[in-house]
C-alpha atoms as a PDB file:
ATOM      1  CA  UNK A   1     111.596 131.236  13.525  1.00  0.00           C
ATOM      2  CA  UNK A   2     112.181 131.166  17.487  1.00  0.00           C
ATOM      3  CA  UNK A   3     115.878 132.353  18.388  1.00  0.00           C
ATOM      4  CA  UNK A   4     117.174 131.228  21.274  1.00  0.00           C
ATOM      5  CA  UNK A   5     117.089 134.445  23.048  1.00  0.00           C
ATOM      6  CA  UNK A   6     113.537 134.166  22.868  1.00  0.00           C
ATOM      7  CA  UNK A   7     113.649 131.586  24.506  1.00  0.00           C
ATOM      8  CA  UNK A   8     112.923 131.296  28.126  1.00  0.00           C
ATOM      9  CA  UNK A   9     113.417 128.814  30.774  1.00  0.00           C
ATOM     10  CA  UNK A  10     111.912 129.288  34.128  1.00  0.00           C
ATOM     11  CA  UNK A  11     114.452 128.227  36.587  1.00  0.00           C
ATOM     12  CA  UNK A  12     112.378 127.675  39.473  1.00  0.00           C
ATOM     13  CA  UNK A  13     109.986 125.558  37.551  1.00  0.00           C
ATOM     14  CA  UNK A  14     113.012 123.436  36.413  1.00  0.00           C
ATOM     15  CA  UNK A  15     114.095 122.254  39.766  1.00  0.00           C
ATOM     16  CA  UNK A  16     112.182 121.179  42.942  1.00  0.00           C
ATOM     17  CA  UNK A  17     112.839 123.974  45.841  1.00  0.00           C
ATOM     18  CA  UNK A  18     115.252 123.118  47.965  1.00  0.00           C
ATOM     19  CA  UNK A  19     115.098 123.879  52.194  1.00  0.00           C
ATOM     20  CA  UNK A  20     117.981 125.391  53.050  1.00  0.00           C
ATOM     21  CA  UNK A  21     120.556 124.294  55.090  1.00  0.00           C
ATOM     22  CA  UNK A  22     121.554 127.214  56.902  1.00  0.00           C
ATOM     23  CA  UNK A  23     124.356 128.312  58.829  1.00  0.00           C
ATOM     24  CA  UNK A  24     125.094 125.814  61.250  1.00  0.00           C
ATOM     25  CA  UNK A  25     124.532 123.067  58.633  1.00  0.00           C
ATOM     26  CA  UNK A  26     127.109 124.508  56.355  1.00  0.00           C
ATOM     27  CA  UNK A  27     129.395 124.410  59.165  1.00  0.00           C
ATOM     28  CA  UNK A  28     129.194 121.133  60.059  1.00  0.00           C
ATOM     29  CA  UNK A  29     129.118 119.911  56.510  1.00  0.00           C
ATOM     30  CA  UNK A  30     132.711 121.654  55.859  1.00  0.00           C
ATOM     31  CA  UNK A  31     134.406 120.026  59.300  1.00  0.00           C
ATOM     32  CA  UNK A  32     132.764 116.646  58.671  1.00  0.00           C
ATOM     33  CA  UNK A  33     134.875 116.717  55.188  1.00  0.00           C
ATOM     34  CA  UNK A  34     137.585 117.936  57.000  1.00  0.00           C
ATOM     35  CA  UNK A  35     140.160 114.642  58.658  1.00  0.00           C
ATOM     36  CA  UNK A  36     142.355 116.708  60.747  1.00  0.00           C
ATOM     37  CA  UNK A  37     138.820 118.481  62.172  1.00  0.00           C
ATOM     38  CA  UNK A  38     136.910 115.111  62.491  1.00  0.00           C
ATOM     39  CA  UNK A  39     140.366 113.907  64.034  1.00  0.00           C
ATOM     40  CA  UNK A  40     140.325 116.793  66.755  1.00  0.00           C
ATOM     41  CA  UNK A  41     136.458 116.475  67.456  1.00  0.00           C
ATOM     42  CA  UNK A  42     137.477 112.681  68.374  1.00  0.00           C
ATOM     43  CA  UNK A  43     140.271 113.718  70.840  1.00  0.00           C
ATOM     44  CA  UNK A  44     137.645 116.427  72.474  1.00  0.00           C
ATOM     45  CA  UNK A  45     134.656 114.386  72.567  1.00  0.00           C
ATOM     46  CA  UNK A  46     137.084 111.513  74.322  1.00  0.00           C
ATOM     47  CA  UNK A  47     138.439 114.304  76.827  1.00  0.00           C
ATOM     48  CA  UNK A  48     135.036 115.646  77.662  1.00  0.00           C
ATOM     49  CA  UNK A  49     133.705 111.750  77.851  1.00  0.00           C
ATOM     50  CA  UNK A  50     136.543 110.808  80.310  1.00  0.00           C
ATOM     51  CA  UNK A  51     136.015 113.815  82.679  1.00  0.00           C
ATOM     52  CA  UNK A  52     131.957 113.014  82.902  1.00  0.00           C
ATOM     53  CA  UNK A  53     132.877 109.481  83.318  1.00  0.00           C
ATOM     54  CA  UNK A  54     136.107 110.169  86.078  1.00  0.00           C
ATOM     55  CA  UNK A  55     133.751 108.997  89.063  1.00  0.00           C
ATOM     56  CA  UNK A  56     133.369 105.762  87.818  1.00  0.00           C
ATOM     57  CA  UNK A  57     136.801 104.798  85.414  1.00  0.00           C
ATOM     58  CA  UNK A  58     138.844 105.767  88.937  1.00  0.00           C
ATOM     59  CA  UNK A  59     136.336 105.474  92.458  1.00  0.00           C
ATOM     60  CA  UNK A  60     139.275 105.929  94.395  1.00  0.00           C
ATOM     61  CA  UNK A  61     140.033 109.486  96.138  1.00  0.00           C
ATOM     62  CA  UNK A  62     143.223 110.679  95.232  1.00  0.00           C
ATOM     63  CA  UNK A  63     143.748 112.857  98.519  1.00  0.00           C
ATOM     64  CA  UNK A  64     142.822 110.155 100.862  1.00  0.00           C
ATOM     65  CA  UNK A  65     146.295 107.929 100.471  1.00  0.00           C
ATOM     66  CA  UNK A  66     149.207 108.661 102.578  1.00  0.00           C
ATOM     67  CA  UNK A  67     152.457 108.708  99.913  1.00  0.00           C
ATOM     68  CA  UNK A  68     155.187 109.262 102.936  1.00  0.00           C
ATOM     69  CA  UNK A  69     153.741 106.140 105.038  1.00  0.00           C
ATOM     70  CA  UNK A  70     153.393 103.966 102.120  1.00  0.00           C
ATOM     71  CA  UNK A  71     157.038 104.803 100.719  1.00  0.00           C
ATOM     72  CA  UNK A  72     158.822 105.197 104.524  1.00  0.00           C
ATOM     73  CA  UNK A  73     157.543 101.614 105.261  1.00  0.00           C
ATOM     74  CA  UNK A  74     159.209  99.833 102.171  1.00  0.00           C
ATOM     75  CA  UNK A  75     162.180 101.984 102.573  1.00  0.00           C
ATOM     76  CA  UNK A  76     162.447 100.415 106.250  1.00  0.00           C
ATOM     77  CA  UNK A  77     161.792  97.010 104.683  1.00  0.00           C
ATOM     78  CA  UNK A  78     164.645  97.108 102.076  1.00  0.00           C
ATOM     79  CA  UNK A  79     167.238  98.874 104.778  1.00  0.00           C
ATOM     80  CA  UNK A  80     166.500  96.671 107.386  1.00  0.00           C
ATOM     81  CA  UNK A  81     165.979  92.993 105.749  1.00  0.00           C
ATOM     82  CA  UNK A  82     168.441  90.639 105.667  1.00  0.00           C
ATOM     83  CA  UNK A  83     169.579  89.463 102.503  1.00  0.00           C
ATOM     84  CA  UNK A  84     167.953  85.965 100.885  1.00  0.00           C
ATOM     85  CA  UNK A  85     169.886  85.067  98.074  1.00  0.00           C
ATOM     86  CA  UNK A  86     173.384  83.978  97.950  1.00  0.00           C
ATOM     87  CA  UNK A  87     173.523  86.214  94.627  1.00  0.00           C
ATOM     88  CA  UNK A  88     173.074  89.541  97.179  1.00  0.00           C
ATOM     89  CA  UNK A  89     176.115  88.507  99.680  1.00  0.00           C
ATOM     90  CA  UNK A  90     178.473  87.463  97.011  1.00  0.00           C
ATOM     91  CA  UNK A  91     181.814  89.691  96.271  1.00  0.00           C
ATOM     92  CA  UNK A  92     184.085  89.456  94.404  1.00  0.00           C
ATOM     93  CA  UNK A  93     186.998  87.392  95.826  1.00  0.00           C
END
């Protein structure tokens, strides 16, 4: 009679080999089960995305405009117009 300890079971006959997945893979396995890591990645890739893509979302060149013109000139506008609505020369009586 066979006892059990007699008996032996060849593991690596038992299951198919398996490739494996190395480093890297491991990695990215634990941060792909990982929300607040997946969440992060997301906010990154959109960053990086945006900056390759800045040429095109905004053409314009953001040192070409002239602030103090642009801002004197609708200064002069609300100093020197006269008013339009009875609602701005009304006072209180």
């Amino acid at each position: 009679m066979a006892l059990l300890s007699d008996i032996r079971i060849d593991a690596s006959a038992a299951l198919p080999p398996r490739a494996s997945r190395g480093y890297w893979g491991s990695v990215l396995r634990r941060l792909l089960r990982d929300p607040v890591a997946v969440a992060a990645g997301c906010v990154i890739l959109t960053i990086v995305l945006a900056a390759i893509f800045a040429p095109w979302i905004a053409p314009g060149d953001p040192y070409r405009g002239a602030m103090l013109r642009r801002l004197k000139r609708s200064a002069m506008r609300s100093i020197c117009s006269a008013p339009t609505s009875s609602a701005a020369t009304w006072s209180p009586g």
